[in-house]
C-alpha atoms as a PDB file:
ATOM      1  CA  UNK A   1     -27.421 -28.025  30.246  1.00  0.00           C
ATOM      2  CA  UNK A   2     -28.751 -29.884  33.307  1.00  0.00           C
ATOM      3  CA  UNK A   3     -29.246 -33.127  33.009  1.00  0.00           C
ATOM      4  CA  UNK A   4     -29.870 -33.714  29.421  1.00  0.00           C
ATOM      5  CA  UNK A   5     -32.587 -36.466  28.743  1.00  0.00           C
ATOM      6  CA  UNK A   6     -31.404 -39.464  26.581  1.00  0.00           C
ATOM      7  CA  UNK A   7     -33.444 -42.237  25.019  1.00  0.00           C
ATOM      8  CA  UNK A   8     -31.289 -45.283  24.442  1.00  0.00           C
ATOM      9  CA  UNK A   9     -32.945 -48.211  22.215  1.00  0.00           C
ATOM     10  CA  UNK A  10     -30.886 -50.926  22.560  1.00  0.00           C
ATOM     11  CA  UNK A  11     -32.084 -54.582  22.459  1.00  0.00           C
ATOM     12  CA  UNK A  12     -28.339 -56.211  24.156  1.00  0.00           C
ATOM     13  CA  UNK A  13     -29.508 -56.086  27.611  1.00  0.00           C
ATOM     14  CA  UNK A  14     -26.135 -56.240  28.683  1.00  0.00           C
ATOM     15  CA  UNK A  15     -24.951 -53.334  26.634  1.00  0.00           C
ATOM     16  CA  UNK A  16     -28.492 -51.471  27.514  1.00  0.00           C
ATOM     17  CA  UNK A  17     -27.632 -51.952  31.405  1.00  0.00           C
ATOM     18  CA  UNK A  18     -24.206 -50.764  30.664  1.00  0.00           C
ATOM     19  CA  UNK A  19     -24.989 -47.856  28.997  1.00  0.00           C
ATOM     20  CA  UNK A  20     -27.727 -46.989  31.390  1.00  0.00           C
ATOM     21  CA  UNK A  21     -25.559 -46.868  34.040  1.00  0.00           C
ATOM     22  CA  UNK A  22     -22.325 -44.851  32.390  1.00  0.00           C
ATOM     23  CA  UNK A  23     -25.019 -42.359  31.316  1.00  0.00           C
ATOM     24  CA  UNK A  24     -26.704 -41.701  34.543  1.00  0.00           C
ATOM     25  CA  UNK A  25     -22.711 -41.482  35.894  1.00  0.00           C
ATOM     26  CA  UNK A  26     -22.603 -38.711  33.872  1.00  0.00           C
ATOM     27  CA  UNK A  27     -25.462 -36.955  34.742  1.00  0.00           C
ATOM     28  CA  UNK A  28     -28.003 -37.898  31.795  1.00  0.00           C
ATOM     29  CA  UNK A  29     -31.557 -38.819  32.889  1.00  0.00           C
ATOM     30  CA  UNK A  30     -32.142 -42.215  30.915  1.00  0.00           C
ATOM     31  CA  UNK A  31     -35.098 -43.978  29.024  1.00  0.00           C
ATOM     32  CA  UNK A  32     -34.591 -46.733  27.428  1.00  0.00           C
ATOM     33  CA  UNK A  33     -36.130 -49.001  24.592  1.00  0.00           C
ATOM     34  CA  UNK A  34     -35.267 -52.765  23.645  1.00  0.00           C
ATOM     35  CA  UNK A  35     -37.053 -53.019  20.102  1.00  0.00           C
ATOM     36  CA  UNK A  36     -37.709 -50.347  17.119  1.00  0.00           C
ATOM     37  CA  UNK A  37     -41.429 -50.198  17.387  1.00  0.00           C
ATOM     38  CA  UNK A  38     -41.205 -48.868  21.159  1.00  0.00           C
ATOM     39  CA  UNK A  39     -38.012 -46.715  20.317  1.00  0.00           C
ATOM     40  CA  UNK A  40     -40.483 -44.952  17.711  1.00  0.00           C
ATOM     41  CA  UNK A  41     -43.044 -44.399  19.663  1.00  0.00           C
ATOM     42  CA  UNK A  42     -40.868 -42.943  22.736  1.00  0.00           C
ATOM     43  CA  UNK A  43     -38.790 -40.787  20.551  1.00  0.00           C
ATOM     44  CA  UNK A  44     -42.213 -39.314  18.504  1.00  0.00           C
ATOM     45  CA  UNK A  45     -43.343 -37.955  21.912  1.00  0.00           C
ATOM     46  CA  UNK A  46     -40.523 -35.501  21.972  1.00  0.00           C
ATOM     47  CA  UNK A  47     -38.838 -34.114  25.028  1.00  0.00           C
ATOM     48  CA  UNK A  48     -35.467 -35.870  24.268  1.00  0.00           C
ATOM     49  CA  UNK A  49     -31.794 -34.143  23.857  1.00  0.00           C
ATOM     50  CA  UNK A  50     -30.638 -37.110  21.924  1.00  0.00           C
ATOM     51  CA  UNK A  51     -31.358 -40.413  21.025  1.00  0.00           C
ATOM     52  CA  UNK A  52     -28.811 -43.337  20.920  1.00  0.00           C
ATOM     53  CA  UNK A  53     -30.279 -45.778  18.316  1.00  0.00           C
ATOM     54  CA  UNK A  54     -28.864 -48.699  17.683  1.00  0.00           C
ATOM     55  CA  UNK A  55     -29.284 -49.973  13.858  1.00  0.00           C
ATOM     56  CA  UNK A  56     -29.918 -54.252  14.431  1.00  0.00           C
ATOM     57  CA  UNK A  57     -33.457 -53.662  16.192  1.00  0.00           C
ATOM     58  CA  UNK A  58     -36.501 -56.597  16.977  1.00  0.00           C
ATOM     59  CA  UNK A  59     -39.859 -55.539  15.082  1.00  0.00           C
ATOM     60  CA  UNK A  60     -38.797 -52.014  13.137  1.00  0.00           C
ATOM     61  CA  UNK A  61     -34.651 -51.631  12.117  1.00  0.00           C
ATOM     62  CA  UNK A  62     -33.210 -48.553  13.248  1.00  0.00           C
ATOM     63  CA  UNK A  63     -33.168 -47.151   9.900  1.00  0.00           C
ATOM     64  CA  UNK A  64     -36.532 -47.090   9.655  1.00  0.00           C
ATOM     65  CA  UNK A  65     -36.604 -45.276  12.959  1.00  0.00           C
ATOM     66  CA  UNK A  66     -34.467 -43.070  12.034  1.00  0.00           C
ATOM     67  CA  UNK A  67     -36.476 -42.135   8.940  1.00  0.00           C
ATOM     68  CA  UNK A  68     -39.903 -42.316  10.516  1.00  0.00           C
ATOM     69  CA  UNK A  69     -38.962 -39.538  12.761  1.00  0.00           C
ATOM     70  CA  UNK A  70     -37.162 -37.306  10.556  1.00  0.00           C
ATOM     71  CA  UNK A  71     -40.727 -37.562   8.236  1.00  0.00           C
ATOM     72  CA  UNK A  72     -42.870 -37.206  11.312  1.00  0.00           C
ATOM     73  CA  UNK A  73     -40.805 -33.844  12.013  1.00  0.00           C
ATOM     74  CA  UNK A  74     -38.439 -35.115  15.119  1.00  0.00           C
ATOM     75  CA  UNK A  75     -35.410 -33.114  14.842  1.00  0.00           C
ATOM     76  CA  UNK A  76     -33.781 -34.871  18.031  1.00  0.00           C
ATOM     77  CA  UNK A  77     -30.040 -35.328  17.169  1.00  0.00           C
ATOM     78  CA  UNK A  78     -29.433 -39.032  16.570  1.00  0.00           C
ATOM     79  CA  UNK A  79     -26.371 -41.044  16.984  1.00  0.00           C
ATOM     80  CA  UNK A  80     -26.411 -44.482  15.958  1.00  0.00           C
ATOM     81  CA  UNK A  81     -25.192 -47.663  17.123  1.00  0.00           C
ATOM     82  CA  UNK A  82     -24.170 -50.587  14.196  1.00  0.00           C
ATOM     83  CA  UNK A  83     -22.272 -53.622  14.624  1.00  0.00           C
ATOM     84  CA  UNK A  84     -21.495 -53.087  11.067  1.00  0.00           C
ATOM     85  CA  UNK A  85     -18.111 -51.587   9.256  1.00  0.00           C
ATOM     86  CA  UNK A  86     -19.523 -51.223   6.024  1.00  0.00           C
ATOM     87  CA  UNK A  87     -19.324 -47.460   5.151  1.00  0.00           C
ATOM     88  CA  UNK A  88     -22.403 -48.341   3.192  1.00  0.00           C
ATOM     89  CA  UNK A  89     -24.523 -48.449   6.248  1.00  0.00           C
ATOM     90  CA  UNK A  90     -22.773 -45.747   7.931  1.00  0.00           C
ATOM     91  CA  UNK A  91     -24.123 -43.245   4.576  1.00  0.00           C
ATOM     92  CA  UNK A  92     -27.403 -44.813   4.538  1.00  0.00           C
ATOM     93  CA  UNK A  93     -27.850 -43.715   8.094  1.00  0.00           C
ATOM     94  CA  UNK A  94     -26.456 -40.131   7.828  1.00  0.00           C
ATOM     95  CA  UNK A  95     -28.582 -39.769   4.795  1.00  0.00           C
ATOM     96  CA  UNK A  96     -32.141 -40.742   6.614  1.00  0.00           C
ATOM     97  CA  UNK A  97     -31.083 -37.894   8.987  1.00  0.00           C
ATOM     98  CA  UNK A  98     -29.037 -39.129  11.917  1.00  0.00           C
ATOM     99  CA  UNK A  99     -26.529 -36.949  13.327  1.00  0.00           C
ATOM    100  CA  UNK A 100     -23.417 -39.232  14.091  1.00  0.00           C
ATOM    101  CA  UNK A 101     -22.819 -42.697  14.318  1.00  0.00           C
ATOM    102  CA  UNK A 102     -20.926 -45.463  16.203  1.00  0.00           C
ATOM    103  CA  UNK A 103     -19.487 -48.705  14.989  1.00  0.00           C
ATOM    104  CA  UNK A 104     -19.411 -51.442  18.052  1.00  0.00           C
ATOM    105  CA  UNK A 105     -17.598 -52.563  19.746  1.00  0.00           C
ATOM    106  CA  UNK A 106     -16.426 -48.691  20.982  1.00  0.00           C
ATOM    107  CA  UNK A 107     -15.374 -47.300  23.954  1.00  0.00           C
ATOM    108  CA  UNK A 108     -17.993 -45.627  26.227  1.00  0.00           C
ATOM    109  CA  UNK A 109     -15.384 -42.489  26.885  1.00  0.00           C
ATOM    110  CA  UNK A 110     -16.010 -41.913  22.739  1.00  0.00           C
ATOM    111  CA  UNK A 111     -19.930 -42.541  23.320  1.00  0.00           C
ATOM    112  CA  UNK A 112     -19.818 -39.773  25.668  1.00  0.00           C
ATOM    113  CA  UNK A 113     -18.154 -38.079  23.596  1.00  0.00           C
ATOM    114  CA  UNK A 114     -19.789 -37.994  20.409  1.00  0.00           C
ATOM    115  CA  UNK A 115     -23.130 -37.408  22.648  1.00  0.00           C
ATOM    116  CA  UNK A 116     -21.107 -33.878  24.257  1.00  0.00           C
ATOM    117  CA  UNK A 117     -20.466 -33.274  20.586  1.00  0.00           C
ATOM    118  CA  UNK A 118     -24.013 -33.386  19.678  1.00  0.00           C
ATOM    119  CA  UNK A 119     -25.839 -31.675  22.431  1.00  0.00           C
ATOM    120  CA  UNK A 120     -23.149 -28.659  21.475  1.00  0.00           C
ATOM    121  CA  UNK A 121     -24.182 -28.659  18.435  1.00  0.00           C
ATOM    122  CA  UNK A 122     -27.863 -27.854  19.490  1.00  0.00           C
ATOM    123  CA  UNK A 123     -29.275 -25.153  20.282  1.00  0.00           C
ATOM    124  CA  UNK A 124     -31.748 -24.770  23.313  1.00  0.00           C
ATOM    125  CA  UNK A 125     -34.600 -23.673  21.640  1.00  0.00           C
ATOM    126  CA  UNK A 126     -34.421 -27.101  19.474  1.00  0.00           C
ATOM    127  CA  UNK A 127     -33.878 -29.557  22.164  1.00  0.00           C
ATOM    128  CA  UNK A 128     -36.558 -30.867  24.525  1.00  0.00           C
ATOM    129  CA  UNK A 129     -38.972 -28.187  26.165  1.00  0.00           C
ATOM    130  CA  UNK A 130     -37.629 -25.581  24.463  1.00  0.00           C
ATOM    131  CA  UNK A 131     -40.026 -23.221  22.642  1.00  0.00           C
ATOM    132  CA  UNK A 132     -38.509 -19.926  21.436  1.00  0.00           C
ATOM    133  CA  UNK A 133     -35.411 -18.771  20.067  1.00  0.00           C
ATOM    134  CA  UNK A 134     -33.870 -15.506  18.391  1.00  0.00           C
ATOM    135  CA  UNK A 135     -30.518 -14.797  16.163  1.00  0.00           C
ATOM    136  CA  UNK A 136     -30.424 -11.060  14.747  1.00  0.00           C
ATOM    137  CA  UNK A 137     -33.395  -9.284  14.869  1.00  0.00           C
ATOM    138  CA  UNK A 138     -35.674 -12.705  14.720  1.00  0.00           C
ATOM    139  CA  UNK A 139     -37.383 -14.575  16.646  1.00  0.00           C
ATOM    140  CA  UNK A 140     -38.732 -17.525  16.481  1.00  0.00           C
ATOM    141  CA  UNK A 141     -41.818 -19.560  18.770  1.00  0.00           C
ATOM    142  CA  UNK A 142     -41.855 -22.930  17.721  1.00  0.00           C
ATOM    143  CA  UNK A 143     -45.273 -23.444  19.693  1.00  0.00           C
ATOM    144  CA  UNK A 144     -46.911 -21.026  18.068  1.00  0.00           C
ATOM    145  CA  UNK A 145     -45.116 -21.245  14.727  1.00  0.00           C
ATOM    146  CA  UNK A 146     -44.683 -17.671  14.800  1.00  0.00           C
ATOM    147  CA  UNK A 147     -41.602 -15.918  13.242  1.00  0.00           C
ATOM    148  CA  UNK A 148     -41.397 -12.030  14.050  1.00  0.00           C
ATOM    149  CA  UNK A 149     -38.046 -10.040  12.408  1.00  0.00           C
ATOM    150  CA  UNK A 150     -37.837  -6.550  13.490  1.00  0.00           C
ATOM    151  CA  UNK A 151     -40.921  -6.578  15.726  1.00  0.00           C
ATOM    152  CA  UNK A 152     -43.130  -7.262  12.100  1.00  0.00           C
ATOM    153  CA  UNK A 153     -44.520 -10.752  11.910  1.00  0.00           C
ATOM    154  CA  UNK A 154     -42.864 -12.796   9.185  1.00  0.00           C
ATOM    155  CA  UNK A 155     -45.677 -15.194   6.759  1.00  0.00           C
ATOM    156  CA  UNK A 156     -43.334 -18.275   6.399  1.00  0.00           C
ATOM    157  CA  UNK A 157     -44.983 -21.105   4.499  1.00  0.00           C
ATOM    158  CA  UNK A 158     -45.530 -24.348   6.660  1.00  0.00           C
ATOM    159  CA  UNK A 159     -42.391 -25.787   4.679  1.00  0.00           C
ATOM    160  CA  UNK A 160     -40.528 -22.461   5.247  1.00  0.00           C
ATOM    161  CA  UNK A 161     -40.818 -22.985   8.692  1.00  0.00           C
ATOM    162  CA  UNK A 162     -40.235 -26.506   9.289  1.00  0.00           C
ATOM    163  CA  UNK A 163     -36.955 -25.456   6.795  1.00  0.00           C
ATOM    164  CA  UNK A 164     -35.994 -22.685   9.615  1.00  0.00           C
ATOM    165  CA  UNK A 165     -36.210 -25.173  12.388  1.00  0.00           C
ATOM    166  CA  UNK A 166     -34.392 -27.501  10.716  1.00  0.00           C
ATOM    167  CA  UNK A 167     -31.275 -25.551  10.056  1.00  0.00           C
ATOM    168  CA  UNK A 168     -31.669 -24.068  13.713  1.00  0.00           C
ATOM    169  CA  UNK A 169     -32.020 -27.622  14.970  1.00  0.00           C
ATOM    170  CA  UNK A 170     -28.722 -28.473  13.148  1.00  0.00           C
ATOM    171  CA  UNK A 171     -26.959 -25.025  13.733  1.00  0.00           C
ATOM    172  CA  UNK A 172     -23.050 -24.992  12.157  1.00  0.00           C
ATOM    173  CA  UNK A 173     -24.072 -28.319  10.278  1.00  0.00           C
ATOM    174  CA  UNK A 174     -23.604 -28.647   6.426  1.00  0.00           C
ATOM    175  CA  UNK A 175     -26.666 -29.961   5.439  1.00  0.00           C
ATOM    176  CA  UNK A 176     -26.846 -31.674   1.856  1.00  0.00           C
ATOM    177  CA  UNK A 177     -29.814 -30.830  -0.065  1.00  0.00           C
ATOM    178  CA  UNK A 178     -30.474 -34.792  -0.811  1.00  0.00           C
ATOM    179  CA  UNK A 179     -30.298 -34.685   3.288  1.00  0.00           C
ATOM    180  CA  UNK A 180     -32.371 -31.816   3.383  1.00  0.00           C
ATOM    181  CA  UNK A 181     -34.905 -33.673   0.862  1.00  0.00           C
ATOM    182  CA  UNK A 182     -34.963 -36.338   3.241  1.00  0.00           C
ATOM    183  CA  UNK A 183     -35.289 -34.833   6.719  1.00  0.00           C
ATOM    184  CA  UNK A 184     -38.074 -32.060   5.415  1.00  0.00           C
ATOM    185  CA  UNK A 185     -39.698 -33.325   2.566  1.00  0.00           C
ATOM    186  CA  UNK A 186     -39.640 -36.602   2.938  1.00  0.00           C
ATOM    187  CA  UNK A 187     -38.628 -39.634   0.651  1.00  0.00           C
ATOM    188  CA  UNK A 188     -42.744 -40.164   0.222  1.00  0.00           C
ATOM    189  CA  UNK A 189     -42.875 -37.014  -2.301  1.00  0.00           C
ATOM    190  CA  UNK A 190     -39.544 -36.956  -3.738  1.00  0.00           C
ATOM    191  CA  UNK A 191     -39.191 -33.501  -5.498  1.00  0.00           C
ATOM    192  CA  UNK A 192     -36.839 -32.174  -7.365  1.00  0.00           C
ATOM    193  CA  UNK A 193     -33.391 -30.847  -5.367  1.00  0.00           C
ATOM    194  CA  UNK A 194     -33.928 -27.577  -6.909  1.00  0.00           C
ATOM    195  CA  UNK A 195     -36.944 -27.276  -4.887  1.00  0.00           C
ATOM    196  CA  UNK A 196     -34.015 -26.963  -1.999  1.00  0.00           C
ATOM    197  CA  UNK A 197     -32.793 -23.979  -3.625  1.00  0.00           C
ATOM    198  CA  UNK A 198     -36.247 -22.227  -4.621  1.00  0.00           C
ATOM    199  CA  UNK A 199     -37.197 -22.618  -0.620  1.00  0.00           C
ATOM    200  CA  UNK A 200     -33.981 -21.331   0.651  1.00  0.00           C
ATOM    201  CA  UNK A 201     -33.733 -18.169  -1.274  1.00  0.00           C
ATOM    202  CA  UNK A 202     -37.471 -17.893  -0.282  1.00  0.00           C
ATOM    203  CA  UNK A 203     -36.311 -17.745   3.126  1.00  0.00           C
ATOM    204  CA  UNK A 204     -33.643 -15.789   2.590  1.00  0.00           C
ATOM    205  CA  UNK A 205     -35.844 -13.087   1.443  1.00  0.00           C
ATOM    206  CA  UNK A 206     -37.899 -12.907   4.208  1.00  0.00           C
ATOM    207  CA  UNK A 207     -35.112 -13.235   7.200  1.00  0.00           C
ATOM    208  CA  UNK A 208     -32.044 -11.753   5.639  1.00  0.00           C
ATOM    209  CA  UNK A 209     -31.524  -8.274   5.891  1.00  0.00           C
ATOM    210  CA  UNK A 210     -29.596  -8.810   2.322  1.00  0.00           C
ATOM    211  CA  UNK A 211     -30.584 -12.324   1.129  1.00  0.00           C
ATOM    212  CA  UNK A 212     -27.756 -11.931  -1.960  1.00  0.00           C
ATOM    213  CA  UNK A 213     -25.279 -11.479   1.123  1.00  0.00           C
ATOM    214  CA  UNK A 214     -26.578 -13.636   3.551  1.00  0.00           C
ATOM    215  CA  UNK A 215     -25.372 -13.640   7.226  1.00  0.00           C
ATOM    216  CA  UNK A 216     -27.369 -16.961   8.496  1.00  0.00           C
ATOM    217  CA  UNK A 217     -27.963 -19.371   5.987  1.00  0.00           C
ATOM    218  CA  UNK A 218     -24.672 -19.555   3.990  1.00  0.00           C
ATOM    219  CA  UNK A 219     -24.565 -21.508   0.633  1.00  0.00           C
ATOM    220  CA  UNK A 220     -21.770 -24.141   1.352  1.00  0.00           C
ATOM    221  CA  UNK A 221     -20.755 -24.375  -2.426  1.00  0.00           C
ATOM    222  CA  UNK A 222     -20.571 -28.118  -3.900  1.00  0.00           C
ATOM    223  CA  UNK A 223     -22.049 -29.931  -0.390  1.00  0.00           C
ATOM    224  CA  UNK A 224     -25.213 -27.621   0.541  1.00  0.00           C
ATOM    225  CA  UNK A 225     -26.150 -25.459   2.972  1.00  0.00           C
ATOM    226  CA  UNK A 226     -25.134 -24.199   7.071  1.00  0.00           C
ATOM    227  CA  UNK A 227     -26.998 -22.378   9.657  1.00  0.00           C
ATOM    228  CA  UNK A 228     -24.909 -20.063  11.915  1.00  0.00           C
ATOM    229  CA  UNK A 229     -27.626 -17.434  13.250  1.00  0.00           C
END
């Protein structure tokens, strides 16, 4: 990747200069935010490889970032930043749909590399600009919102597809299905976790050559499910 784009909100200007400047060392193109309510609105604009978000914002907490974009569809990997040890915070955080996290004060070598870990993780089509991408015999425009398996289109459902991106967007992840609830559904509507399960082996049937056998989204038994198309 060449110069992946990475929106830090940070509200220490200190640590935000800091940061800035190891980033742009290592080749990242930096934008930056000092308070939740501008973090937001930067990261719901898309066209970001990841997003450093630190928890102890001004105006909106970066829990409620974090959860704001995962409902308004953002599937940007997130690592965040807490001053807090508490593993309490460290779940709530991974449940609202961020990716990693980092308890200060850290090292910037680890920042770096947590952020290397992430942006592996991701597959081109999912991070900024990227609007197509294939595994077997489909593929995929997220533009459009247009799956095609075998050259035939594919009907998915709108929550089919934002399911498919999803899982692409988090590709060799294990996604829980109360994580799944959160990052697709939404806490606002709150169904049922078996509604997971009925919209996976929906999917299943329509991009598996043998959904009972499937060969891209495998059933991770006792923690959820993992994407490896």
């Amino acid at each position: 990747m060449i110069n992946p784009r990475v929106l830090l909100v940070e509200d220490e200007p200190g640590l935000r200069l800091t940061l800035t400047d190891r980033l742009a060392s290592e080749g990242y193109t930096v934008e930056t935010a000092s308070d939740g309510e501008t973090g937001l609105a930067s990261a719901s604009t898309g066209g970001y490889d990841v997003i450093v978000l630190d928890v102890m914002l001004p105006r909106i907490n970066g829990f409620d970032v974090c959860r704001e974009l995962r409902h308004r569809g953002v599937t940007t990997p997130i690592l965040m930043l807490t001053a807090r040890g508490q593993v309490v915070d460290k779940v709530v955080g991974l449940k609202l749909g961020a990716d990693d996290y980092l308890t200060k004060p850290f090292e910037t070598i680890e920042l770096m590399a947590r952020l290397e870990a992430l942006l592996r993780r991701v597959p081109a089509a999912a991070q900024g600009g990227g609007d197509r991408y294939r595994f077997g015999d489909v593929a995929i425009d997220f533009r459009k919102m247009e799956v095609v398996r075998g050259g035939a289109p594919v009907d998915l459902s709108a929550r089919e597809f934002k399911l498919l991106r999803h899982f692409i967007a988090h590709r060799g992840a294990t996604l829980s299905r109360d994580a799944l609830l959160a990052d697709v559904w939404g806490y606002d509507e709150m169904p049922l976790t078996r509604t997971v399960d009925v919209h996976v082996a929906g999917l299943r049937q329509k991009i598996e050559a043998n959904p009972k056998a499937p060969e891209y989204i495998l059933t991770v038994h006792g923690l959820g499910y993992k994407f490896v198309g």
